[in-house]
C-alpha atoms as a PDB file:
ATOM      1  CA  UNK A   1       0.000   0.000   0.000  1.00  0.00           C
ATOM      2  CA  UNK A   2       1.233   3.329  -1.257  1.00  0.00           C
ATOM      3  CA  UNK A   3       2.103   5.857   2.310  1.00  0.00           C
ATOM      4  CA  UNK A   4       0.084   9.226   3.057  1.00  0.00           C
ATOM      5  CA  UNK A   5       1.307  11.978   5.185  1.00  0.00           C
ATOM      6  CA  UNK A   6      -1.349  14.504   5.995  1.00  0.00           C
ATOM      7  CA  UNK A   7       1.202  17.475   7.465  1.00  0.00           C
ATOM      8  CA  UNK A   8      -1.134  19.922   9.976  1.00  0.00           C
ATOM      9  CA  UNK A   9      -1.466  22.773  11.107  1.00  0.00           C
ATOM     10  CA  UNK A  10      -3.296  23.621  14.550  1.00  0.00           C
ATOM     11  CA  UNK A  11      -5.552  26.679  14.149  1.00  0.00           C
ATOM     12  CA  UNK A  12      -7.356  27.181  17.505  1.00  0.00           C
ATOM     13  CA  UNK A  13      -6.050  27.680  21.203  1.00  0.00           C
ATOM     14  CA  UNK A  14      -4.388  24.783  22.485  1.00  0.00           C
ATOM     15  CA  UNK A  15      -7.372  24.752  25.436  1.00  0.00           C
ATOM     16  CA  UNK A  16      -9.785  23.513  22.424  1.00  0.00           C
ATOM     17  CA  UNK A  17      -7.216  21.602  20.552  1.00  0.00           C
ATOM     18  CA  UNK A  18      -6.973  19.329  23.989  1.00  0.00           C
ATOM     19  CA  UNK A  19     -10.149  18.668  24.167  1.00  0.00           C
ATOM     20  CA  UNK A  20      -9.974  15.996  20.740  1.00  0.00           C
ATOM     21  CA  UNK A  21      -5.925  14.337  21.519  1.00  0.00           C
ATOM     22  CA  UNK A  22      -7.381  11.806  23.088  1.00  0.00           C
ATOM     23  CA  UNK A  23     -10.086  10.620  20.271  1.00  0.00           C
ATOM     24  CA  UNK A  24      -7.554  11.648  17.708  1.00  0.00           C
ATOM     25  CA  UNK A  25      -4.732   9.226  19.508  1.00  0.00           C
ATOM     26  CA  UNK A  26      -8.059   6.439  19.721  1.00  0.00           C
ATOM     27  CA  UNK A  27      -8.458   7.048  15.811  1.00  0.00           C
ATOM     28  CA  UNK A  28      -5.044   6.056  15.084  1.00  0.00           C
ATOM     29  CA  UNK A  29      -5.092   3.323  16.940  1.00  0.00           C
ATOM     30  CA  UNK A  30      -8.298   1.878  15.005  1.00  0.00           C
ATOM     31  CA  UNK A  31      -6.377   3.244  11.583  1.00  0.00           C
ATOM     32  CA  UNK A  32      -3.349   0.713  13.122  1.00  0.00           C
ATOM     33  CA  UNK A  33      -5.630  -2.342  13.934  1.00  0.00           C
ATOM     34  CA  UNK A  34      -7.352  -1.994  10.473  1.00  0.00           C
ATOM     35  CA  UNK A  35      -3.583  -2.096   9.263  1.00  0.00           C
ATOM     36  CA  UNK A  36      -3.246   1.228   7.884  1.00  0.00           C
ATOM     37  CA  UNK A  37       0.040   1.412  10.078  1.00  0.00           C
ATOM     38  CA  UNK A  38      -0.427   4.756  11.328  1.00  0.00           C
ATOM     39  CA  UNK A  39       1.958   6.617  13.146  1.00  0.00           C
ATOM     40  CA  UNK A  40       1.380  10.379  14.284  1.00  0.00           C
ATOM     41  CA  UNK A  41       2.934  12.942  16.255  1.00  0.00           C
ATOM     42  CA  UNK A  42       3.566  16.944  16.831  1.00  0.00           C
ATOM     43  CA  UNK A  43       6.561  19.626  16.075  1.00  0.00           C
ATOM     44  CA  UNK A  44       9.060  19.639  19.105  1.00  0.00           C
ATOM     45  CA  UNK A  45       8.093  23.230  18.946  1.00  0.00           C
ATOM     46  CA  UNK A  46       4.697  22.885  18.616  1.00  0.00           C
ATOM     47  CA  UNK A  47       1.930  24.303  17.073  1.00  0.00           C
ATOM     48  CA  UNK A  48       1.699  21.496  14.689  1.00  0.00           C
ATOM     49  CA  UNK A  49       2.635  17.524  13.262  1.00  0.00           C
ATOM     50  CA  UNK A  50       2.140  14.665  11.236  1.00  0.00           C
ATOM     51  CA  UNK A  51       0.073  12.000  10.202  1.00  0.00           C
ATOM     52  CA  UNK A  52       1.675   8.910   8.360  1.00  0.00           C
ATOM     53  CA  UNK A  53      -0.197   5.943   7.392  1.00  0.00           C
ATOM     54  CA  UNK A  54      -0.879   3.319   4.057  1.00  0.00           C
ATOM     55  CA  UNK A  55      -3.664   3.490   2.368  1.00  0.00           C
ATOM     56  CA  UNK A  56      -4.928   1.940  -0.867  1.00  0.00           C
ATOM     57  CA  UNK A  57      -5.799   4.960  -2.867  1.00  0.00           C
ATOM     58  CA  UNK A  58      -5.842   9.337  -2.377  1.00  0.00           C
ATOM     59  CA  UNK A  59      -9.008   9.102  -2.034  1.00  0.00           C
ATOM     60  CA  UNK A  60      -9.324   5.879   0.652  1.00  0.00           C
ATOM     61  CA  UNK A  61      -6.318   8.843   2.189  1.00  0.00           C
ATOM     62  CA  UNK A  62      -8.558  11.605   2.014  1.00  0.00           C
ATOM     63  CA  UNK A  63     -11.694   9.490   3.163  1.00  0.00           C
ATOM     64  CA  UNK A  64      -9.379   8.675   6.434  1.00  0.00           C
ATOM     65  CA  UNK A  65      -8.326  11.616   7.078  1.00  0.00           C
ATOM     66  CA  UNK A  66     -12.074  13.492   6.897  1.00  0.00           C
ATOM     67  CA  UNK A  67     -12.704  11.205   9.855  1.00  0.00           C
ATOM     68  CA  UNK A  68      -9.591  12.672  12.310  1.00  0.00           C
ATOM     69  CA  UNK A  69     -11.411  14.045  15.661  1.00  0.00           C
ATOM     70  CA  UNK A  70      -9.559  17.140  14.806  1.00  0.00           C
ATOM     71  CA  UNK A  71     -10.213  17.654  11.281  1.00  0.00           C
ATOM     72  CA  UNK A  72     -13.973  16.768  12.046  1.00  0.00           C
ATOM     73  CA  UNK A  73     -13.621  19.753  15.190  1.00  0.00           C
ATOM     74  CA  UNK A  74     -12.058  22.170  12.332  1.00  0.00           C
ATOM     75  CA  UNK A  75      -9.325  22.598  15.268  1.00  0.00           C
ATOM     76  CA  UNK A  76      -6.210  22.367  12.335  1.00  0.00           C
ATOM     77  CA  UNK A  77      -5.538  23.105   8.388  1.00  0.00           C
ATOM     78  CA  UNK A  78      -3.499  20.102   6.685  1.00  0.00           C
ATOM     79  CA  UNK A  79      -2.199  19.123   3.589  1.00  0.00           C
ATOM     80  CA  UNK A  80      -2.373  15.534   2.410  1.00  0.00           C
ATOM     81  CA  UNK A  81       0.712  13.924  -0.071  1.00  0.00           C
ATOM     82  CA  UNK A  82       0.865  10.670  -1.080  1.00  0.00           C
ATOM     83  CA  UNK A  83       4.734   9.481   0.184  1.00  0.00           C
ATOM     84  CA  UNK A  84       6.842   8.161  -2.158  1.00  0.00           C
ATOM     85  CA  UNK A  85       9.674   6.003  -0.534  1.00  0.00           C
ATOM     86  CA  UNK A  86      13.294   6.121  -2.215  1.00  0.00           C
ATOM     87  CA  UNK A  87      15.031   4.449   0.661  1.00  0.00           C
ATOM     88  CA  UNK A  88      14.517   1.885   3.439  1.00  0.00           C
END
Protein backbone atom coordinates (compact mmCIF):
# COMPACT_ATOMS: atom_id res chain seq x y z
CA UNK A 1 0.00 0.00 0.00
CA UNK A 2 1.23 3.33 -1.26
CA UNK A 3 2.10 5.86 2.31
CA UNK A 4 0.08 9.23 3.06
CA UNK A 5 1.31 11.98 5.19
CA UNK A 6 -1.35 14.50 5.99
CA UNK A 7 1.20 17.48 7.46
CA UNK A 8 -1.13 19.92 9.98
CA UNK A 9 -1.47 22.77 11.11
CA UNK A 10 -3.30 23.62 14.55
CA UNK A 11 -5.55 26.68 14.15
CA UNK A 12 -7.36 27.18 17.50
CA UNK A 13 -6.05 27.68 21.20
CA UNK A 14 -4.39 24.78 22.48
CA UNK A 15 -7.37 24.75 25.44
CA UNK A 16 -9.78 23.51 22.42
CA UNK A 17 -7.22 21.60 20.55
CA UNK A 18 -6.97 19.33 23.99
CA UNK A 19 -10.15 18.67 24.17
CA UNK A 20 -9.97 16.00 20.74
CA UNK A 21 -5.93 14.34 21.52
CA UNK A 22 -7.38 11.81 23.09
CA UNK A 23 -10.09 10.62 20.27
CA UNK A 24 -7.55 11.65 17.71
CA UNK A 25 -4.73 9.23 19.51
CA UNK A 26 -8.06 6.44 19.72
CA UNK A 27 -8.46 7.05 15.81
CA UNK A 28 -5.04 6.06 15.08
CA UNK A 29 -5.09 3.32 16.94
CA UNK A 30 -8.30 1.88 15.01
CA UNK A 31 -6.38 3.24 11.58
CA UNK A 32 -3.35 0.71 13.12
CA UNK A 33 -5.63 -2.34 13.93
CA UNK A 34 -7.35 -1.99 10.47
CA UNK A 35 -3.58 -2.10 9.26
CA UNK A 36 -3.25 1.23 7.88
CA UNK A 37 0.04 1.41 10.08
CA UNK A 38 -0.43 4.76 11.33
CA UNK A 39 1.96 6.62 13.15
CA UNK A 40 1.38 10.38 14.28
CA UNK A 41 2.93 12.94 16.26
CA UNK A 42 3.57 16.94 16.83
CA UNK A 43 6.56 19.63 16.07
CA UNK A 44 9.06 19.64 19.11
CA UNK A 45 8.09 23.23 18.95
CA UNK A 46 4.70 22.89 18.62
CA UNK A 47 1.93 24.30 17.07
CA UNK A 48 1.70 21.50 14.69
CA UNK A 49 2.64 17.52 13.26
CA UNK A 50 2.14 14.67 11.24
CA UNK A 51 0.07 12.00 10.20
CA UNK A 52 1.67 8.91 8.36
CA UNK A 53 -0.20 5.94 7.39
CA UNK A 54 -0.88 3.32 4.06
CA UNK A 55 -3.66 3.49 2.37
CA UNK A 56 -4.93 1.94 -0.87
CA UNK A 57 -5.80 4.96 -2.87
CA UNK A 58 -5.84 9.34 -2.38
CA UNK A 59 -9.01 9.10 -2.03
CA UNK A 60 -9.32 5.88 0.65
CA UNK A 61 -6.32 8.84 2.19
CA UNK A 62 -8.56 11.61 2.01
CA UNK A 63 -11.69 9.49 3.16
CA UNK A 64 -9.38 8.68 6.43
CA UNK A 65 -8.33 11.62 7.08
CA UNK A 66 -12.07 13.49 6.90
CA UNK A 67 -12.70 11.20 9.86
CA UNK A 68 -9.59 12.67 12.31
CA UNK A 69 -11.41 14.04 15.66
CA UNK A 70 -9.56 17.14 14.81
CA UNK A 71 -10.21 17.65 11.28
CA UNK A 72 -13.97 16.77 12.05
CA UNK A 73 -13.62 19.75 15.19
CA UNK A 74 -12.06 22.17 12.33
CA UNK A 75 -9.33 22.60 15.27
CA UNK A 76 -6.21 22.37 12.34
CA UNK A 77 -5.54 23.10 8.39
CA UNK A 78 -3.50 20.10 6.69
CA UNK A 79 -2.20 19.12 3.59
CA UNK A 80 -2.37 15.53 2.41
CA UNK A 81 0.71 13.92 -0.07
CA UNK A 82 0.86 10.67 -1.08
CA UNK A 83 4.73 9.48 0.18
CA UNK A 84 6.84 8.16 -2.16
CA UNK A 85 9.67 6.00 -0.53
CA UNK A 86 13.29 6.12 -2.21
CA UNK A 87 15.03 4.45 0.66
CA UNK A 88 14.52 1.89 3.44
Amino acid sequence: MPWFVKIEEGIVDKPEFDRYVAAHKAYVQELIAKGHRARTGYWAERGGGMLLFEAESMDEAKAIVAQDPLVKNNCVKYKLHEWCIVAE
